[in-house]
C-alpha atoms as a PDB file:
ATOM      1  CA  UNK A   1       2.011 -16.616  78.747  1.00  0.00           C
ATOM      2  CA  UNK A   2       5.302 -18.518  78.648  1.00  0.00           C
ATOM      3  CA  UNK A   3       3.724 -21.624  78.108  1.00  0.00           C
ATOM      4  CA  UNK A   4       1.447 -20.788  75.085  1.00  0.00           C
ATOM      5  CA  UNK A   5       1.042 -23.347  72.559  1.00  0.00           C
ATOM      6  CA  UNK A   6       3.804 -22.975  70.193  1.00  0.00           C
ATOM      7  CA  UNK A   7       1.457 -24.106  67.577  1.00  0.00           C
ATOM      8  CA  UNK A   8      -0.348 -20.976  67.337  1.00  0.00           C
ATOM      9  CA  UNK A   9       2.354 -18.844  66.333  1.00  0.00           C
ATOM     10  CA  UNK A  10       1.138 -16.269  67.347  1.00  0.00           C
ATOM     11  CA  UNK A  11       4.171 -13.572  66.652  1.00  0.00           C
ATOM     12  CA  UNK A  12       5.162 -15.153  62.902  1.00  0.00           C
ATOM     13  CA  UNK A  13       2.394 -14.667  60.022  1.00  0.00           C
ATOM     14  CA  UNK A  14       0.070 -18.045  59.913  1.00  0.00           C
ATOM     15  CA  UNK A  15      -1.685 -18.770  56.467  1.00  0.00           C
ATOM     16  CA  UNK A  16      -5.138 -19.425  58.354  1.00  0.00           C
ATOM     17  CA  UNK A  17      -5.070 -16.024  60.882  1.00  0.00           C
ATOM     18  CA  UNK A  18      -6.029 -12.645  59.299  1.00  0.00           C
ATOM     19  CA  UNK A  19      -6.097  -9.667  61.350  1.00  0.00           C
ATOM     20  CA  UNK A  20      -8.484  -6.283  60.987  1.00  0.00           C
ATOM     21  CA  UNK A  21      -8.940  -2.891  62.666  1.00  0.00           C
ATOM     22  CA  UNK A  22     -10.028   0.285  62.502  1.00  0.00           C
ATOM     23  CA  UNK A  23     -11.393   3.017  64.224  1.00  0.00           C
ATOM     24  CA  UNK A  24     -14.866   2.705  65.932  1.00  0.00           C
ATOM     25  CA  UNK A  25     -17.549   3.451  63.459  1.00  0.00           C
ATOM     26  CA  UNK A  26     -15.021   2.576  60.542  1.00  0.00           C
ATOM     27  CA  UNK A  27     -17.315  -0.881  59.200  1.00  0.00           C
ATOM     28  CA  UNK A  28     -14.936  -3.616  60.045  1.00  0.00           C
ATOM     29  CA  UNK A  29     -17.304  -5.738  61.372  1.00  0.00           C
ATOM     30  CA  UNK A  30     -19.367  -5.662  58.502  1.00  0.00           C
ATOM     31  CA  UNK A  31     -16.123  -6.435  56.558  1.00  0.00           C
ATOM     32  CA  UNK A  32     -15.076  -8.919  59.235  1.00  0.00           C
ATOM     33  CA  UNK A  33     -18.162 -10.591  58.311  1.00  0.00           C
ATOM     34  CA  UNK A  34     -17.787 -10.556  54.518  1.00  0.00           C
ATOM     35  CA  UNK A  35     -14.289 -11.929  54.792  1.00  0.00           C
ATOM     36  CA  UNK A  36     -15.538 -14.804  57.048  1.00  0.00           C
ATOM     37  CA  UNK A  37     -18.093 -16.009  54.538  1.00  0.00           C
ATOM     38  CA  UNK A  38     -15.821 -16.116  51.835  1.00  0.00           C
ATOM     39  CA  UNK A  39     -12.951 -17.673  53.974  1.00  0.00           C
ATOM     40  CA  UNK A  40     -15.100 -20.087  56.026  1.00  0.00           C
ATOM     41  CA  UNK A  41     -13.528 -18.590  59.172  1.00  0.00           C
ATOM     42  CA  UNK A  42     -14.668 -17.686  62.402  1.00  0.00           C
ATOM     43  CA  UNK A  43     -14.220 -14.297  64.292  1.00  0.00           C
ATOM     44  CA  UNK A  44     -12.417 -13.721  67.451  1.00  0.00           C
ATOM     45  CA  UNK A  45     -13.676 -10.470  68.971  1.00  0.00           C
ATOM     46  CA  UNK A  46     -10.198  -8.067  70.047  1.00  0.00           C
ATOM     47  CA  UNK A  47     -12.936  -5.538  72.188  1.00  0.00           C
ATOM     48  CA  UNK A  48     -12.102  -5.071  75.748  1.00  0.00           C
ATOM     49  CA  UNK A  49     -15.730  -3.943  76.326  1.00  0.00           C
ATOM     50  CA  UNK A  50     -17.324  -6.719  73.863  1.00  0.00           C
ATOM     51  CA  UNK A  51     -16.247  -8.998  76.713  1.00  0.00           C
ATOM     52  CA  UNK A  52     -18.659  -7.702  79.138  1.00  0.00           C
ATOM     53  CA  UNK A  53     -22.336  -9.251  79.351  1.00  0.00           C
ATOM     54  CA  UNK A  54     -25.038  -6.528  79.026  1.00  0.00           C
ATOM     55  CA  UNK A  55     -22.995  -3.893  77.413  1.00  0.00           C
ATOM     56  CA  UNK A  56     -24.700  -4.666  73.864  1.00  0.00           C
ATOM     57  CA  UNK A  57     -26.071  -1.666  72.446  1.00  0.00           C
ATOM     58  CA  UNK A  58     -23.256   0.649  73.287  1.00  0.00           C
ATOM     59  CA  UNK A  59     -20.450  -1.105  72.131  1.00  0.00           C
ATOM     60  CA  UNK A  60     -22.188  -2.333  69.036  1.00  0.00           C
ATOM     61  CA  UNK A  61     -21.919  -5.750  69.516  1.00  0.00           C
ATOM     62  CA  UNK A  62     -22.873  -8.130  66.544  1.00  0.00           C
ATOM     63  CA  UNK A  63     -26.409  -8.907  66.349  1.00  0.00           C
ATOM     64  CA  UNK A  64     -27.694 -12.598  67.306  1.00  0.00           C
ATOM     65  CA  UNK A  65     -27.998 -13.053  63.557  1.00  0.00           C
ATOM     66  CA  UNK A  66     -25.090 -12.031  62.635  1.00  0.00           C
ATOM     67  CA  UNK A  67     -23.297 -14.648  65.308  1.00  0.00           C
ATOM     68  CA  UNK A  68     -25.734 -17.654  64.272  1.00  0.00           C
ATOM     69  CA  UNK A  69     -24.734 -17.224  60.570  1.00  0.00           C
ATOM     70  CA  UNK A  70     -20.823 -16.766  61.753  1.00  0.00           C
ATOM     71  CA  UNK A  71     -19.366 -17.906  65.046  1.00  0.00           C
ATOM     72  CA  UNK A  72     -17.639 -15.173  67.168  1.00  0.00           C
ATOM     73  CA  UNK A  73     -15.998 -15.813  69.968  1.00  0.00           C
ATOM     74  CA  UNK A  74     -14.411 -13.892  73.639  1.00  0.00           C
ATOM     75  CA  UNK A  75     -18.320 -12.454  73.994  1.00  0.00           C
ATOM     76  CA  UNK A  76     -20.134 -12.119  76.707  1.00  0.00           C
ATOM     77  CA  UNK A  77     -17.476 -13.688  78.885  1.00  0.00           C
ATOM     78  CA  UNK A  78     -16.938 -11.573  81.981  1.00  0.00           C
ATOM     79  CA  UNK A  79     -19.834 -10.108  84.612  1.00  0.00           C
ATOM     80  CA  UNK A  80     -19.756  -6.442  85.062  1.00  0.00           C
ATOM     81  CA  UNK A  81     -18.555  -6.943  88.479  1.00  0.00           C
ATOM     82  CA  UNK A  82     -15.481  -8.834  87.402  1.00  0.00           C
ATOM     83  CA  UNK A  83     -12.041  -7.494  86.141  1.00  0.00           C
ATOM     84  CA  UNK A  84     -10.666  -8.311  82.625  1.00  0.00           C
ATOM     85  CA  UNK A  85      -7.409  -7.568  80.831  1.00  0.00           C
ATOM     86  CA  UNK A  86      -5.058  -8.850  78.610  1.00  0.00           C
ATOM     87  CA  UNK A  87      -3.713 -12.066  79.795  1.00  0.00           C
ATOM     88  CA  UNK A  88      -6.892 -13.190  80.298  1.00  0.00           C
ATOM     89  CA  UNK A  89      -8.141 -12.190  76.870  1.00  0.00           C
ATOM     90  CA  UNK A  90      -4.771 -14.384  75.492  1.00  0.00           C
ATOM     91  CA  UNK A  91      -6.004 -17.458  77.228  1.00  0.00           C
ATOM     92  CA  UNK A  92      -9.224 -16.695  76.503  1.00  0.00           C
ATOM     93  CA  UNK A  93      -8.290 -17.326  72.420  1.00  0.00           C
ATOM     94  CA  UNK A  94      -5.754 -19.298  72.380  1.00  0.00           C
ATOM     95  CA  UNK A  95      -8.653 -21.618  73.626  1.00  0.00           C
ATOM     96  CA  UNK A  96     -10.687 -20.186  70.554  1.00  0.00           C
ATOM     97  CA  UNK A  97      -8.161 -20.486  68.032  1.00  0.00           C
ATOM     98  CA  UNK A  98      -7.435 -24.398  69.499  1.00  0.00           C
ATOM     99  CA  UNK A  99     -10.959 -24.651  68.615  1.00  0.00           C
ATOM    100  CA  UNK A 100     -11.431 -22.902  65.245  1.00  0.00           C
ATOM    101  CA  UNK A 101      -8.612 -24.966  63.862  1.00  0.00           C
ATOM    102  CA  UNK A 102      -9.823 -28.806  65.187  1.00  0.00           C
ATOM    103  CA  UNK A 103     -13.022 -27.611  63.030  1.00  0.00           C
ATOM    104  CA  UNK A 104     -10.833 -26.836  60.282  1.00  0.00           C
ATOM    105  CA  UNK A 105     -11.765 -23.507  59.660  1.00  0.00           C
ATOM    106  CA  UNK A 106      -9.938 -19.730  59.773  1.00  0.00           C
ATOM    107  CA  UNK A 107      -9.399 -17.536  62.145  1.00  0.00           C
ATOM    108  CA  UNK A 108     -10.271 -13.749  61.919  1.00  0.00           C
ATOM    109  CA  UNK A 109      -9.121 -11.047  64.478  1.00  0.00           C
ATOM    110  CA  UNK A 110     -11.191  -8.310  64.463  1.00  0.00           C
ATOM    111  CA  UNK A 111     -11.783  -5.482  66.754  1.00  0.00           C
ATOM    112  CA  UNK A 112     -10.486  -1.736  67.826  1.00  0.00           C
ATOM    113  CA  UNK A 113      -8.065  -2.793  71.143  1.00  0.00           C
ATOM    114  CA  UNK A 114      -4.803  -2.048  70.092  1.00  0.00           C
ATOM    115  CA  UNK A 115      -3.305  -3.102  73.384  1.00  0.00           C
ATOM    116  CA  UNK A 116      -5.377  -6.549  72.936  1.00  0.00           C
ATOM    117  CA  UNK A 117      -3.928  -7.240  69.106  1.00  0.00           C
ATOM    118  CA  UNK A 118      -0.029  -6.241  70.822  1.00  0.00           C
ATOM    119  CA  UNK A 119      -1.005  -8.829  74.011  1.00  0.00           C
ATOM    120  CA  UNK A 120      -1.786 -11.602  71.337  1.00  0.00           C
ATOM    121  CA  UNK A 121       1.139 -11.260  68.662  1.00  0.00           C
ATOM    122  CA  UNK A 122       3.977 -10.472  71.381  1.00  0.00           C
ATOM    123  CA  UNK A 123       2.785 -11.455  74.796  1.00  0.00           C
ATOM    124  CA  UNK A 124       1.937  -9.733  77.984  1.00  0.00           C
ATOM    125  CA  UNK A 125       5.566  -9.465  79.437  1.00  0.00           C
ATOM    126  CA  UNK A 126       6.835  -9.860  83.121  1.00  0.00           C
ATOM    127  CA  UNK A 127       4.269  -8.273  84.030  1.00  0.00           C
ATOM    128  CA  UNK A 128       2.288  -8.925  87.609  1.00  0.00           C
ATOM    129  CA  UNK A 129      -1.384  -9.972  87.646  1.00  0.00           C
ATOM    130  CA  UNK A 130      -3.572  -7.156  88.763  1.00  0.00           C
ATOM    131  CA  UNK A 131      -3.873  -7.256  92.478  1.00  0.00           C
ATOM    132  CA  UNK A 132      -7.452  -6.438  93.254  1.00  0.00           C
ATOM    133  CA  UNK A 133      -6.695  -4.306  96.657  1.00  0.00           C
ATOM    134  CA  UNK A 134      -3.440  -2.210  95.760  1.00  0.00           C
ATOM    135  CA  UNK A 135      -5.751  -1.492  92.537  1.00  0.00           C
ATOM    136  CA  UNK A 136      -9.167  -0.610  94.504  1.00  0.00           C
ATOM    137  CA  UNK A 137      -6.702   1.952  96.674  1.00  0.00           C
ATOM    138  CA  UNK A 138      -5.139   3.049  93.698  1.00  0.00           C
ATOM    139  CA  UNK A 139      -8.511   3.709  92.045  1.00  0.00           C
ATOM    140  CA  UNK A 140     -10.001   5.813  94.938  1.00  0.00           C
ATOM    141  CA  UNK A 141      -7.070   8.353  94.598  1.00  0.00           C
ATOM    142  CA  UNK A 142      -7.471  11.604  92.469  1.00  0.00           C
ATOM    143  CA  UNK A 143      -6.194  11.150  88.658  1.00  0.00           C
ATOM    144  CA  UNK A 144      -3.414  14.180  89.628  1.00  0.00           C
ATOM    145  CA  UNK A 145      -2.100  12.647  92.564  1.00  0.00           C
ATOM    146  CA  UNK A 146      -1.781   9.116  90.739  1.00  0.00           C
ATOM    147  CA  UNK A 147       0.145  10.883  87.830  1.00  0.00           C
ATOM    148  CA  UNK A 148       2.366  12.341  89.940  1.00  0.00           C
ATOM    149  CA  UNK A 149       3.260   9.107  91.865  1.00  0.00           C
ATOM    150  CA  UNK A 150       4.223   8.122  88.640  1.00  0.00           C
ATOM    151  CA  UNK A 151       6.687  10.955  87.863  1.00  0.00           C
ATOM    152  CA  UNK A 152       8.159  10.558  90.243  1.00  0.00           C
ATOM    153  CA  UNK A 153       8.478   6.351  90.428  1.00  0.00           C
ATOM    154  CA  UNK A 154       8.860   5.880  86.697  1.00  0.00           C
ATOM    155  CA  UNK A 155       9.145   9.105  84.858  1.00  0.00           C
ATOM    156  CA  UNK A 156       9.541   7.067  81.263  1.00  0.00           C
ATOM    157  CA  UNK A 157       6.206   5.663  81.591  1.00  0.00           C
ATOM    158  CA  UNK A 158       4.926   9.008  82.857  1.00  0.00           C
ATOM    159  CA  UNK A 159       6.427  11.058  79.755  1.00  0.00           C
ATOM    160  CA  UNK A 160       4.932   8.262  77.085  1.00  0.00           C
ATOM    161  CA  UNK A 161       1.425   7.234  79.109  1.00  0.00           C
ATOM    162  CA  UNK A 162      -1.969   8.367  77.790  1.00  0.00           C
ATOM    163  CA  UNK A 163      -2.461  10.975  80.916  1.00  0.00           C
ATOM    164  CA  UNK A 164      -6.556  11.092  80.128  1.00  0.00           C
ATOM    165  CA  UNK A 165      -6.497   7.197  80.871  1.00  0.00           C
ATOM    166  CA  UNK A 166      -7.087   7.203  84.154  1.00  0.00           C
ATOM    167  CA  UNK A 167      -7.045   2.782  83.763  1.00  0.00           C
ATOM    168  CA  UNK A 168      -4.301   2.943  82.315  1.00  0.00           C
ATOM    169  CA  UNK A 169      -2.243   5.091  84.733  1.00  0.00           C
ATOM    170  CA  UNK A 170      -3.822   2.877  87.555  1.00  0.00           C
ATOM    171  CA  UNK A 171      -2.443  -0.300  85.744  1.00  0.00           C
ATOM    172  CA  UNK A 172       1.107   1.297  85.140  1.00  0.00           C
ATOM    173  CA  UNK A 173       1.309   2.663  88.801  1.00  0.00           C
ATOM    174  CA  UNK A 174       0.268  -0.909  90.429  1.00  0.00           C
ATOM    175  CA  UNK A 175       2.783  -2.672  88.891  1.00  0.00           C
ATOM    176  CA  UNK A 176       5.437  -0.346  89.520  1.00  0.00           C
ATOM    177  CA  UNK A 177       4.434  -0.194  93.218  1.00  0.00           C
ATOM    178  CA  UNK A 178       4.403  -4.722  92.952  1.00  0.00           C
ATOM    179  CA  UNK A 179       7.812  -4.648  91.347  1.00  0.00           C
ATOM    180  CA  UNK A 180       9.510  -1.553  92.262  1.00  0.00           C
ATOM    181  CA  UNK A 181      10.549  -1.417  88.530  1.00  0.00           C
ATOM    182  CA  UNK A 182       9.631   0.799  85.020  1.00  0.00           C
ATOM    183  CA  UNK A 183       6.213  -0.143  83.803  1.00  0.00           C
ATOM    184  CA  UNK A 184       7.882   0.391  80.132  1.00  0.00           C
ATOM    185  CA  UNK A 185      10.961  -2.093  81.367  1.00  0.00           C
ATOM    186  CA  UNK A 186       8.283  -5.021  81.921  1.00  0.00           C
ATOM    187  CA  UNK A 187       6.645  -4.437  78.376  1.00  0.00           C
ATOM    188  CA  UNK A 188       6.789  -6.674  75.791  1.00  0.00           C
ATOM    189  CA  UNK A 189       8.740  -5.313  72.566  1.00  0.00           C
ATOM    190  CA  UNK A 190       6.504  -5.246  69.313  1.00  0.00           C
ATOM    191  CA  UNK A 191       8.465  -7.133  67.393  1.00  0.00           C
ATOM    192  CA  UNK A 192       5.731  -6.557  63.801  1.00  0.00           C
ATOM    193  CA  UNK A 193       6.047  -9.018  61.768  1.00  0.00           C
ATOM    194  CA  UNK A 194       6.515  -6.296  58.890  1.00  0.00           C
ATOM    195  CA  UNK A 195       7.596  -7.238  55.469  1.00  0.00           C
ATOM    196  CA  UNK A 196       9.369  -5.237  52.874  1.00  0.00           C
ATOM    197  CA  UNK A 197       6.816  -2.735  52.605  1.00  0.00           C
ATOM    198  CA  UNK A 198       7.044  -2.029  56.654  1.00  0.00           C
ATOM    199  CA  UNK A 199       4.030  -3.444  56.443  1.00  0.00           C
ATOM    200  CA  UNK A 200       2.014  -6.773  57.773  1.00  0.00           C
ATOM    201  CA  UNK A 201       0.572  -8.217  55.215  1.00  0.00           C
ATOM    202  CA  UNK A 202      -2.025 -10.358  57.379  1.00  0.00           C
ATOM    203  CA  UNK A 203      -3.150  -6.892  59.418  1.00  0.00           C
ATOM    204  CA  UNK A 204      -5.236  -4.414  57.687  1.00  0.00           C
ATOM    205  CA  UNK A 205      -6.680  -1.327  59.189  1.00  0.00           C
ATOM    206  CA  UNK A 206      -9.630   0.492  57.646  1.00  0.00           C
ATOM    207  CA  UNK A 207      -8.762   3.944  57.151  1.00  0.00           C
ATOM    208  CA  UNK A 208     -12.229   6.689  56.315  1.00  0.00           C
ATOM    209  CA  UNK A 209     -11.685  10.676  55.854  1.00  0.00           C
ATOM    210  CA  UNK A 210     -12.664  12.799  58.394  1.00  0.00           C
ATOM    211  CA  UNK A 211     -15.349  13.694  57.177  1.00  0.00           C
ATOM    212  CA  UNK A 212     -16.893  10.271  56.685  1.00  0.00           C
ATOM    213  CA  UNK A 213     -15.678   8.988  59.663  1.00  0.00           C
ATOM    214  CA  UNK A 214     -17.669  11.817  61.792  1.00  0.00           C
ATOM    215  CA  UNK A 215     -20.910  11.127  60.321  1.00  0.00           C
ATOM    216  CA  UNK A 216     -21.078   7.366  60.804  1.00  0.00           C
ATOM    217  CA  UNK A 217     -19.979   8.375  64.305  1.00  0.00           C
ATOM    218  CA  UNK A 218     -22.914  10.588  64.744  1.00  0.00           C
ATOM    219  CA  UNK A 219     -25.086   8.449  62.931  1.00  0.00           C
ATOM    220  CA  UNK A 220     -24.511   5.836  65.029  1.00  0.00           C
ATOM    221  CA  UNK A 221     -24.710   7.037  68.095  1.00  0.00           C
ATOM    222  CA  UNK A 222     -28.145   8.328  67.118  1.00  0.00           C
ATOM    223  CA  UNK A 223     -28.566   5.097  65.919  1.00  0.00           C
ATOM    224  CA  UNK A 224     -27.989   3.118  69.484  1.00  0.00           C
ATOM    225  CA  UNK A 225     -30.144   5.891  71.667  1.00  0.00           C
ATOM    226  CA  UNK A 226     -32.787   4.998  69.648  1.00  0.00           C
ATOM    227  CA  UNK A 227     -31.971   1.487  69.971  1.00  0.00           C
ATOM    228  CA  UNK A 228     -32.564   1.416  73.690  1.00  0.00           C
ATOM    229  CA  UNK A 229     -29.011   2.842  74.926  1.00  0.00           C
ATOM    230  CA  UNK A 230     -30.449   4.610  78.056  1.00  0.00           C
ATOM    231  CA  UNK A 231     -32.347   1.688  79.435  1.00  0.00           C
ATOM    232  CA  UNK A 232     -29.157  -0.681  78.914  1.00  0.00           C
ATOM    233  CA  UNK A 233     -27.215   1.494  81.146  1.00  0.00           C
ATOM    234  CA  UNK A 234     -29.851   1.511  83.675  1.00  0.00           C
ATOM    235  CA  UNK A 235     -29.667  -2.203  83.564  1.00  0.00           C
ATOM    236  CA  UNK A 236     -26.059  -2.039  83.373  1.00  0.00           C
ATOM    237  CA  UNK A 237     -25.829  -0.023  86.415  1.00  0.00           C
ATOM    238  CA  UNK A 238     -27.834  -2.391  88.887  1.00  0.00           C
ATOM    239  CA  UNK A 239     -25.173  -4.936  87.774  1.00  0.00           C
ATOM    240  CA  UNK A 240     -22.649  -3.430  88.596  1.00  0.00           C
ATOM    241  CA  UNK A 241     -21.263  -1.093  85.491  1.00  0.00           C
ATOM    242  CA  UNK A 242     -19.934   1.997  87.984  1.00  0.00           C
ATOM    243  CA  UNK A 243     -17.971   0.146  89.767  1.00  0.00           C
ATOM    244  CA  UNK A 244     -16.459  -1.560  87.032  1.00  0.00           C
ATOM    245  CA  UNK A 245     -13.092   0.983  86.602  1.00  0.00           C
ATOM    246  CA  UNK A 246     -12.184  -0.903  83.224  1.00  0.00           C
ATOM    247  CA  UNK A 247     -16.174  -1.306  81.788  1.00  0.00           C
ATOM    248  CA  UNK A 248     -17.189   2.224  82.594  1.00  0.00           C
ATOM    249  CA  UNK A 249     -14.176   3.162  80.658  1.00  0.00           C
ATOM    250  CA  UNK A 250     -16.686   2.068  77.897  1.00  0.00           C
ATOM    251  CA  UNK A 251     -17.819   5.495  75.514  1.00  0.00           C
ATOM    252  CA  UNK A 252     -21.126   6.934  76.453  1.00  0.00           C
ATOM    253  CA  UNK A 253     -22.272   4.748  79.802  1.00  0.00           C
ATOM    254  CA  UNK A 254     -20.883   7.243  81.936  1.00  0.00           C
ATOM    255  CA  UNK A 255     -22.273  10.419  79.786  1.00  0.00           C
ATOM    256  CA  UNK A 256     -25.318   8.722  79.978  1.00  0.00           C
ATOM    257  CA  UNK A 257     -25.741   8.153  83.664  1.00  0.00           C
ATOM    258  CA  UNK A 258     -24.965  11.784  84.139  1.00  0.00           C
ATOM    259  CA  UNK A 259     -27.944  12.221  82.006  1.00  0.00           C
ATOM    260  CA  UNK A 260     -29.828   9.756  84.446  1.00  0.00           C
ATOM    261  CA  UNK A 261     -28.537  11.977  87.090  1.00  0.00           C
ATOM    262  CA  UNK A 262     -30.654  15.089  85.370  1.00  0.00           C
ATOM    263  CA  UNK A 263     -27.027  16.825  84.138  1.00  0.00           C
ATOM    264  CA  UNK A 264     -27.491  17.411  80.834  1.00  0.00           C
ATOM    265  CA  UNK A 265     -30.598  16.808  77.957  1.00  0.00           C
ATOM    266  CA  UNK A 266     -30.647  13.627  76.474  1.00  0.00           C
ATOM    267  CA  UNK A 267     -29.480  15.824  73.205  1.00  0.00           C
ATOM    268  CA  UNK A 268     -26.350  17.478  74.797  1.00  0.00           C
ATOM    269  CA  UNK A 269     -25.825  14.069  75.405  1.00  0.00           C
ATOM    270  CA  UNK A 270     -25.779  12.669  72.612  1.00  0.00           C
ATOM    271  CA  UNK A 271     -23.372  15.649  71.070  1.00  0.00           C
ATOM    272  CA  UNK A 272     -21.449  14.640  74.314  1.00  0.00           C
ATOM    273  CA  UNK A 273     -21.110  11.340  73.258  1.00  0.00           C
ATOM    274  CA  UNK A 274     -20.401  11.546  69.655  1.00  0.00           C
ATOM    275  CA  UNK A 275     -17.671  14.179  70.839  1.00  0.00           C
ATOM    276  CA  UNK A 276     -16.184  11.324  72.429  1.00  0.00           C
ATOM    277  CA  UNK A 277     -16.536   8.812  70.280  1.00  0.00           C
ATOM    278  CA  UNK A 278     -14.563  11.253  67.427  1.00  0.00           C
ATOM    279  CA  UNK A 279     -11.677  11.657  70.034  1.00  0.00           C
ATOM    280  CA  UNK A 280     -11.492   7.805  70.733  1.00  0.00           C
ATOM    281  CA  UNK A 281     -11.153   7.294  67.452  1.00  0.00           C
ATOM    282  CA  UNK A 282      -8.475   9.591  66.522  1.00  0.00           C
ATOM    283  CA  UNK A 283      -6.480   8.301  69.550  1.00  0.00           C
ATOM    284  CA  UNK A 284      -6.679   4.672  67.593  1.00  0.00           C
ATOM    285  CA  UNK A 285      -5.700   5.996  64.567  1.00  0.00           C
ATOM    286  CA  UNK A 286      -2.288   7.484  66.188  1.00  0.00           C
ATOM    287  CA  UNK A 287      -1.869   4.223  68.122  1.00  0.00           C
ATOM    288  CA  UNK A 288      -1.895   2.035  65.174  1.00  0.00           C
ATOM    289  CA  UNK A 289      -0.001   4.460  62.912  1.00  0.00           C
ATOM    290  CA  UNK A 290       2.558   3.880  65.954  1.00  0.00           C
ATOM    291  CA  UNK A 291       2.385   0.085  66.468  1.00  0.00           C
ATOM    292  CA  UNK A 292       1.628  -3.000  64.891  1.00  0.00           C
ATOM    293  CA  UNK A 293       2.701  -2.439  61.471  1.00  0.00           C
ATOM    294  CA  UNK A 294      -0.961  -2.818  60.356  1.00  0.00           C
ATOM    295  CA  UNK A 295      -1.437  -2.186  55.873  1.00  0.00           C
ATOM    296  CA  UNK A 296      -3.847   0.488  56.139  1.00  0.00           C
ATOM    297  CA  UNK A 297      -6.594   0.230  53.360  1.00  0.00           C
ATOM    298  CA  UNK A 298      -8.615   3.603  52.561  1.00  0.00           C
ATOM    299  CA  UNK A 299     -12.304   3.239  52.575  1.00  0.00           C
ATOM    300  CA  UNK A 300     -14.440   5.746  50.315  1.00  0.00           C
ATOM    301  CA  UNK A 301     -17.575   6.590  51.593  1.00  0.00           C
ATOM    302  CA  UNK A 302     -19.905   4.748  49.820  1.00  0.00           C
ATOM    303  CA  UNK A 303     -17.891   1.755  49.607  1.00  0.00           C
ATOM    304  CA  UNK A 304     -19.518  -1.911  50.716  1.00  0.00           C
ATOM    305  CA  UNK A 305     -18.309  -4.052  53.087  1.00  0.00           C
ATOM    306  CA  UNK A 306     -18.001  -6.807  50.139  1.00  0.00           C
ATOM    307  CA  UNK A 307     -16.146  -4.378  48.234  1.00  0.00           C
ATOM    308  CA  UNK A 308     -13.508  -4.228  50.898  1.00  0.00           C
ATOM    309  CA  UNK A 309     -13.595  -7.177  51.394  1.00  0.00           C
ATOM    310  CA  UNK A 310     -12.736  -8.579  47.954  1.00  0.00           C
ATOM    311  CA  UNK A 311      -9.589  -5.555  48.244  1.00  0.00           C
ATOM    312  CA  UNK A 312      -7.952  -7.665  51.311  1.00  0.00           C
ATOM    313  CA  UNK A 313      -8.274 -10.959  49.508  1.00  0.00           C
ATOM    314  CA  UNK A 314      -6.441  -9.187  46.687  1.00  0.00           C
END
């Protein structure tokens, strides 16, 4: 990542780059798709599950219409059978952005991985590649006994890592056992870009009540089991989804198979799954309230996309 493009800038504000977030279910691709109209930009997708081919329905990935009317880019790029992180989603659009910008047009971030956005603005680090056996052992070992590896290796990246992640502890552990140094020691500072405010003024992050929030989540969900959901996993499955460790991280293919399996009705699923969903996105709300320096921009309820939109080009 050393070798970027200094051209893209991709730590220092850019007058043609606009970043957006929020939590799932919050509308930002609707918005993302407002602003890009208006701006005559194209979308790069910041989903580490969006990447994956055949994962449509349940990571609500933009329609076929919406991508003919605006270009989006880093989807459907990676087999189910085929690892994906970070660096690999920097090369992926810094390619994109090359692109966007020989067409003259903008550039629009948009997505819900936080560790994606912090890859992109500051780099991946020193870290090691991912090392395909050390992480196949490392994923057949129990979630306790990997944690406690980690205590005991690197207890500052044990006392600050998300301990229901069990990717994440796999990732942290393998590099510690490659290097035989901290995980946090080979992380790249966020350095945010903040202005006066504390804030970045080319990052916004939708912010919904509670309230709201819960009901497009269960509306949605609905919404995608009705769509078909069920089948895609099946599909999903025979290429490969379960043993995927970083795809099947992806909210509601594993409830669902479980279903498949005859454990639970397809509506304790669903209540399953929206449960979920809710918890994911309160653990992105405390992620960006930590990092990133994002403005956050509170979205009523029966606010339109366009409406929000217009508020960020304010």
């Amino acid at each position: 990542m050393d070798e970027a493009d200094p051209t893209l800038d991709r730590g220092r504000r850019c007058s043609d780059v606009l970043y957006l977030s929020g939590p799932t279910a919050s509308g930002k691709s609707a918005v993302a798709l407002a602003l890009a109209r208006r701006l005559n930009a194209e979308i790069v997708s910041v989903d580490s599950m969006q990447v994956y081919r055949g994962l449509d329905i349940g990571t609500a990935k933009p329609t076929v219409a919406e991508r003919e009317e605006v270009p989006h880019h880093l989807l459907d790029i990676a087999d189910l059978d085929s690892p994906f992180d970070a660096a690999r989603f920097c090369r992926l659009a810094e390619e994109a952005v090359r692109g966007i910008r020989q067409r003259g047009r903008r550039i629009l971030f948009c997505g819900g991985t936080g560790m994606y956005f912090k890859a992109w603005m500051e780099g991946v680090g020193a870290m090691p590649p991912a090392d395909p056996a050390l992480r196949a052992e490392l994923n057949a070992l129990p979630l306790d006994e990997l944690l406690s590896e980690l205590e005991r290796r690197d207890p500052q990246t044990h006392a600050r890592i998300d301990r229901k992640n069990p990717r994440r502890v796999v990732r942290a552990l393998e590099v510690v056992r490659l290097t035989g140094r901290s995980f946090v020691a080979q992380q790249s500072p966020w350095r945010s870009e903040a202005g006066a405010s504390g804030r970045r003024p080319d990052f916004f992050y939708l912010d919904r009540e509670p309230a709201d929030l819960e009901a497009r989540i269960r509306a949605r969900v609905a919404a995608m089991l009705e769509a078909g959901w069920v089948e895609e996993t099946r599909r999903a499955l025979l290429a490969g989804l379960e043993k995927n460790a970083t795809a099947f991280q992806a909210i509601g293919y594993r409830q669902i198979l479980e279903h498949i399996r005859g454990q639970r009705s397809l509506a304790e699923t669903r209540e399953l799954i929206q449960s979920r969903t809710r918890q994911f996105a309160r653990r992105q709300g405390i992620w960006f309230r930590k990092h990133g320096a994002p403005t956050r921009l509170a979205v009523a309820a029966d606010e339109t996309a366009e409406s929000v939109a217009s508020r960020i080009l304010a």
